[in-house]
N, C-alpha and C. Protein backbone atom coordinates (compact mmCIF):
# COMPACT_ATOMS: atom_id res chain seq x y z
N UNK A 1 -26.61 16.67 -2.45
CA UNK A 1 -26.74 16.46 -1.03
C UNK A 1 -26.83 14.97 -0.70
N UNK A 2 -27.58 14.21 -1.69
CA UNK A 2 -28.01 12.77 -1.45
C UNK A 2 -26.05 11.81 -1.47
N UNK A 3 -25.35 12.40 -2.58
CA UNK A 3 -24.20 11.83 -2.73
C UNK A 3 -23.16 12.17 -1.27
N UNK A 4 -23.41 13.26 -0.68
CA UNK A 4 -22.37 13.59 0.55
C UNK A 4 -23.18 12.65 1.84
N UNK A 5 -24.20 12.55 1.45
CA UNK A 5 -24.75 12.10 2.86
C UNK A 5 -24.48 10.56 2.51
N UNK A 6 -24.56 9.88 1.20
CA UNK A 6 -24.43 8.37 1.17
C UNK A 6 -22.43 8.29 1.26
N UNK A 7 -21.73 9.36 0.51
CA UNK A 7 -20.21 9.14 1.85
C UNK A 7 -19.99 9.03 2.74
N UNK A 8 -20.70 9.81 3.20
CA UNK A 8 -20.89 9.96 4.86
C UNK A 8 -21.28 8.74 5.97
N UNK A 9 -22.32 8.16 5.09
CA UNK A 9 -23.11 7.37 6.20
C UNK A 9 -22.22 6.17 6.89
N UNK A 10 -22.11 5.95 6.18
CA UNK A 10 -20.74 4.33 6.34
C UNK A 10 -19.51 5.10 7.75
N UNK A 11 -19.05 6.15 7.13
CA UNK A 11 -18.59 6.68 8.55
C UNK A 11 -19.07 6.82 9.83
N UNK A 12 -19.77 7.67 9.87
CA UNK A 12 -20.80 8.40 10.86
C UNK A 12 -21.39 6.85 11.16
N UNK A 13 -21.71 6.28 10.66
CA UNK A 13 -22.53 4.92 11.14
C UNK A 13 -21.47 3.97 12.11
N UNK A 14 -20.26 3.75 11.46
CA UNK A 14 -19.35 3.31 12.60
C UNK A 14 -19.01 4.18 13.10
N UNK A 15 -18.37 5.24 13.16
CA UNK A 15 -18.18 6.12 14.64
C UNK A 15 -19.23 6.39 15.66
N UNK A 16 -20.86 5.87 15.04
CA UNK A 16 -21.29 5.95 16.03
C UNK A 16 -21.56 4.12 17.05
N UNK A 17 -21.10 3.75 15.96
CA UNK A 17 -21.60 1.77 16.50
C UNK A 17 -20.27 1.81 17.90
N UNK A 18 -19.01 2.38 17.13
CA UNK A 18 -17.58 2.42 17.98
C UNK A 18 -17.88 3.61 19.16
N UNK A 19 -18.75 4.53 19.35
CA UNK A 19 -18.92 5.39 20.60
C UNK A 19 -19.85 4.64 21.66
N UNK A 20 -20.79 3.80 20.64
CA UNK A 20 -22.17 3.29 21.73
C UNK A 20 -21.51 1.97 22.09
N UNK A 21 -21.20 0.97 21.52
CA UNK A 21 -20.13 -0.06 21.80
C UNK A 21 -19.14 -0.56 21.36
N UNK A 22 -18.26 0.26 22.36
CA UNK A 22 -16.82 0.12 22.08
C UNK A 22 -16.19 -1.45 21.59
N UNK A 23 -16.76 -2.31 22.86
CA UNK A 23 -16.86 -3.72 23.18
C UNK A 23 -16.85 -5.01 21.46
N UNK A 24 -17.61 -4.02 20.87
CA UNK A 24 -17.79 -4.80 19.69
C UNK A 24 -16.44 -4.27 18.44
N UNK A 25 -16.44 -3.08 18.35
CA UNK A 25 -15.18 -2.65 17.47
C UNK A 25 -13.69 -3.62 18.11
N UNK A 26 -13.86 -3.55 19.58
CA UNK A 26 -12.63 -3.93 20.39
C UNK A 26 -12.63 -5.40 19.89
N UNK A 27 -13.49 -5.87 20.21
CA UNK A 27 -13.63 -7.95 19.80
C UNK A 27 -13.18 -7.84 18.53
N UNK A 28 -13.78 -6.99 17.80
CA UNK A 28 -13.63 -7.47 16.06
C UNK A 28 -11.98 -7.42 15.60
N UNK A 29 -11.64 -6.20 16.23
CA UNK A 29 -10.07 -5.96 15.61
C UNK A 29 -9.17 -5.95 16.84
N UNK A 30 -8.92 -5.79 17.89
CA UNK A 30 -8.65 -5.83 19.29
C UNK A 30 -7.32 -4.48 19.60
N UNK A 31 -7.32 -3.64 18.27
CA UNK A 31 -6.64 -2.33 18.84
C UNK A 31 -7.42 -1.11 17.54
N UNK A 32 -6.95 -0.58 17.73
CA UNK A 32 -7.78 1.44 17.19
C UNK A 32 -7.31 1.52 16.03
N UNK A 33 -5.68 1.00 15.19
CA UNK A 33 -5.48 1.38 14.61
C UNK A 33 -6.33 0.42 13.24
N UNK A 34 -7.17 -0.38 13.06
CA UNK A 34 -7.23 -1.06 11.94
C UNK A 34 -9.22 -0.23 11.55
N UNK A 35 -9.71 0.01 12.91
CA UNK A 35 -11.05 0.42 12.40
C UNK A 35 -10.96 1.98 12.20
N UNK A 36 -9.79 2.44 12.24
CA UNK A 36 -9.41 4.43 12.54
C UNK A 36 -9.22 4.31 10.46
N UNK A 37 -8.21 3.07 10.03
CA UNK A 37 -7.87 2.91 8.79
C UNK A 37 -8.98 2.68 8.05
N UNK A 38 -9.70 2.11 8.77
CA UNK A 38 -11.12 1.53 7.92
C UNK A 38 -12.15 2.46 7.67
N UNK A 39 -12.46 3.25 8.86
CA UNK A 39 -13.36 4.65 8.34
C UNK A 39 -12.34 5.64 7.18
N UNK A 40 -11.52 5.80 7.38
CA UNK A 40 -10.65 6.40 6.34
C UNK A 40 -10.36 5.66 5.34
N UNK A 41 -10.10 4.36 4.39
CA UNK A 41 -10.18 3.84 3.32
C UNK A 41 -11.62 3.49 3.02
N UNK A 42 -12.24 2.57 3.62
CA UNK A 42 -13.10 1.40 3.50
C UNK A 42 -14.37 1.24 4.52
N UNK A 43 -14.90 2.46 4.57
CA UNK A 43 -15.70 2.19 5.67
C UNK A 43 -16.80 1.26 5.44
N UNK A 44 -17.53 1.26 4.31
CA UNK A 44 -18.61 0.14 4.47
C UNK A 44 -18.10 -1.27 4.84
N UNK A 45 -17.07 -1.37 4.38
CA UNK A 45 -16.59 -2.99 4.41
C UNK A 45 -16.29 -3.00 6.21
N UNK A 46 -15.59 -2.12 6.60
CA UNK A 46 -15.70 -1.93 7.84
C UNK A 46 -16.44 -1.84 9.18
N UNK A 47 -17.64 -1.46 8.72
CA UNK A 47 -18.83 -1.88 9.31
C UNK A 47 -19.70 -2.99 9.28
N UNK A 48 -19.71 -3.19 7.91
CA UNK A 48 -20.25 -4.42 7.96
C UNK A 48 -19.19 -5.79 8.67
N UNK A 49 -18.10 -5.51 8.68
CA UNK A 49 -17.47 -6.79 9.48
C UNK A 49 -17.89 -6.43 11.06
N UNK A 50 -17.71 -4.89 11.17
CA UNK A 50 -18.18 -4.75 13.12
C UNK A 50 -19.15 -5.18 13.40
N UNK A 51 -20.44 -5.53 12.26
CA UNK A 51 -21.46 -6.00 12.70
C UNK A 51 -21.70 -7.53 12.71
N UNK A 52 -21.18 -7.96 11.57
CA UNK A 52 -21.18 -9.80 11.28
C UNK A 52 -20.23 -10.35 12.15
N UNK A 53 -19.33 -9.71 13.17
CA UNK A 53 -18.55 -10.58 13.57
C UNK A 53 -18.90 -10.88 15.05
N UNK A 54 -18.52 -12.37 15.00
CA UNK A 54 -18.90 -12.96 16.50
C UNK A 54 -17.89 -12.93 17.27
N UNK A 55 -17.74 -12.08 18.31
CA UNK A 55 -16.46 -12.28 19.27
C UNK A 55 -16.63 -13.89 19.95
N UNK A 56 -14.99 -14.13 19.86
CA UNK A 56 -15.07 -15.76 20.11
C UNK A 56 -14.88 -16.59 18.79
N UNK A 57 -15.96 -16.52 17.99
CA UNK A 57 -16.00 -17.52 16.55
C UNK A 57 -15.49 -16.86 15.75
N UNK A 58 -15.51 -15.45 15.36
CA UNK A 58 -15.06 -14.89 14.07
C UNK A 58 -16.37 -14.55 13.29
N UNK A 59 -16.16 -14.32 11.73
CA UNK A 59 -16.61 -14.53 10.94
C UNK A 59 -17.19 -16.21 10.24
N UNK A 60 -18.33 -16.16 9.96
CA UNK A 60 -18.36 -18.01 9.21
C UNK A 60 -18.82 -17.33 7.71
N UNK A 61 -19.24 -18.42 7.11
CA UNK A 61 -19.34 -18.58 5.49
C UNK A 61 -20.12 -17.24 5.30
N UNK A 62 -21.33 -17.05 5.39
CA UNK A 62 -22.13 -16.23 5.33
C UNK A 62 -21.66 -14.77 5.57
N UNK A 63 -21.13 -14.59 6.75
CA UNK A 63 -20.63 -13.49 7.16
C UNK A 63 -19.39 -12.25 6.05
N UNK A 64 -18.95 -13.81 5.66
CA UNK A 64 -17.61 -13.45 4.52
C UNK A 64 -18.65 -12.75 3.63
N UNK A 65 -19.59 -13.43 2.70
CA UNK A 65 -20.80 -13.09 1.84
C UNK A 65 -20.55 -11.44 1.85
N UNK A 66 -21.64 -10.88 3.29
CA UNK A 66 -21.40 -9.46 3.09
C UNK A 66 -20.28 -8.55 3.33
N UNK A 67 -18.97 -9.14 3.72
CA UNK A 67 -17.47 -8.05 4.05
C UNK A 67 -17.73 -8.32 2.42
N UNK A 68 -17.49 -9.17 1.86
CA UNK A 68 -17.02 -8.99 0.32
C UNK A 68 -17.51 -7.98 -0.44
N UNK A 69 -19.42 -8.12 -0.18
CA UNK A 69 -19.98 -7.65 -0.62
C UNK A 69 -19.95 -5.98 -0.82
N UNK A 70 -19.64 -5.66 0.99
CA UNK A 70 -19.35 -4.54 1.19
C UNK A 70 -18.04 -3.43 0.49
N UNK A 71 -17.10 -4.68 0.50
CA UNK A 71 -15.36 -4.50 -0.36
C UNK A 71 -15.82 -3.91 -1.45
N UNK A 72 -16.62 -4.60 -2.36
CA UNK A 72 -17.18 -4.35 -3.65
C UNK A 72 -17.71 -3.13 -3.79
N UNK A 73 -18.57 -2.69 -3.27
CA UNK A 73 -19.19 -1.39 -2.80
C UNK A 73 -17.99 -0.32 -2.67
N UNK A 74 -17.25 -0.77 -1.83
CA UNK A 74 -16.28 0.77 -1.28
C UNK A 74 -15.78 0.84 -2.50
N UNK A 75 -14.88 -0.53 -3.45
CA UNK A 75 -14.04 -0.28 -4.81
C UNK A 75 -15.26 0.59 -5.64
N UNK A 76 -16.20 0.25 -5.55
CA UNK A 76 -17.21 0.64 -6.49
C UNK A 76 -16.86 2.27 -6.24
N UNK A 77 -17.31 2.67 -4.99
CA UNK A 77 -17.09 3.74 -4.70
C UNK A 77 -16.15 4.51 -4.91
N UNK A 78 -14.60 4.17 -5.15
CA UNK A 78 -13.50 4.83 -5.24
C UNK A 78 -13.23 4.88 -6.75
N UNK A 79 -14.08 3.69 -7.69
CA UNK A 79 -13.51 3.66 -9.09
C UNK A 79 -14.46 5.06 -9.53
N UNK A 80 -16.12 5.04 -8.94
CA UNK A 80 -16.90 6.12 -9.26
C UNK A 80 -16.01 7.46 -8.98
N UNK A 81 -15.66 7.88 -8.18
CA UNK A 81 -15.08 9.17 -7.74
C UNK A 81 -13.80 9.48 -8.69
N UNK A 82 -13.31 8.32 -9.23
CA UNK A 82 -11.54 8.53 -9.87
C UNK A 82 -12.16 9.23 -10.78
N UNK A 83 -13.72 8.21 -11.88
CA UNK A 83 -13.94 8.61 -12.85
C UNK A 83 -14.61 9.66 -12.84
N UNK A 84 -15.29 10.46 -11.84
CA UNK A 84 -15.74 11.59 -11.86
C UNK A 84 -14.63 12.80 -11.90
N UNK A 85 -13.24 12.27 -10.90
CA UNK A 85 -12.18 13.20 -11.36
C UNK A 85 -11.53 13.49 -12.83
N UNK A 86 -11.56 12.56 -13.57
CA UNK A 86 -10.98 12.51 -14.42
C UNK A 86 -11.71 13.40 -15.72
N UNK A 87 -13.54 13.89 -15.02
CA UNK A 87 -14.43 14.44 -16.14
C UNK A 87 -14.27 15.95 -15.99
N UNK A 88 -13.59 16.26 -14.12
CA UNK A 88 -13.64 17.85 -14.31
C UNK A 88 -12.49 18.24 -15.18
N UNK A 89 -12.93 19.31 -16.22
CA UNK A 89 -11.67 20.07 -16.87
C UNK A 89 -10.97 20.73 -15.89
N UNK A 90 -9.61 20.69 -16.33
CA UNK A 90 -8.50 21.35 -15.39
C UNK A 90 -7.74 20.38 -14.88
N UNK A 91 -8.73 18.94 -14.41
CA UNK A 91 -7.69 17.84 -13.67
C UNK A 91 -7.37 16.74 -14.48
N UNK A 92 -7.18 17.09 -15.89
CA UNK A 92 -6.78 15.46 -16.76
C UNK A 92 -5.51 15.25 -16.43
N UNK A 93 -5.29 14.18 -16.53
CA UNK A 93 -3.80 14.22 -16.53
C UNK A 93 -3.23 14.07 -14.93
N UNK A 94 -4.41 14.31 -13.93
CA UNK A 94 -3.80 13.87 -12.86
C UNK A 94 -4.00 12.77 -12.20
């Protein structure tokens, strides 16, 4: 239960930052299709930029710090899941 809810959260956490203010998803990327891609590949990295970013300035040094950080995390996340596929019998080989 602890593993579906820590997938989850990174989503559910921006779909809810993007329902309560739109204003900030809109500044960060300025159309639907790049944060719609981001809950569907990469959501932590995705949130954490909706939150570090300054409409107007961007991102500065620091800010980069945690998108990276976050990047790291989601790969983390996707290499964990390959290798968990690769342990059920039935799916080697795929």
């Amino acid at each position: 239960m602890l593993a579906v809810f820590g997938g989850l959260f990174p989503r559910l956490g921006l779909l809810v930052v993007w329902i309560a203010r739109p204003a900030l998803v809109d500044a960060a990327f300025g159309t639907f299709i790049w944060p719609l891609l981001g809950i569907i590949f990469l959501p932590f990295t995705t949130l954490i930029y909706v939150i570090v970013y300054v409409p107007g300035i961007g991102l500065t040094g620091f800010g980069w710090f945690w998108v990276i950080l976050a990047l790291l995390l989601d790969i983390g996340q996707w290499g964990a899941s390959y290798t968990q596929r690769n342990q059920v019998p039935g799916m080697r080989g795929a």
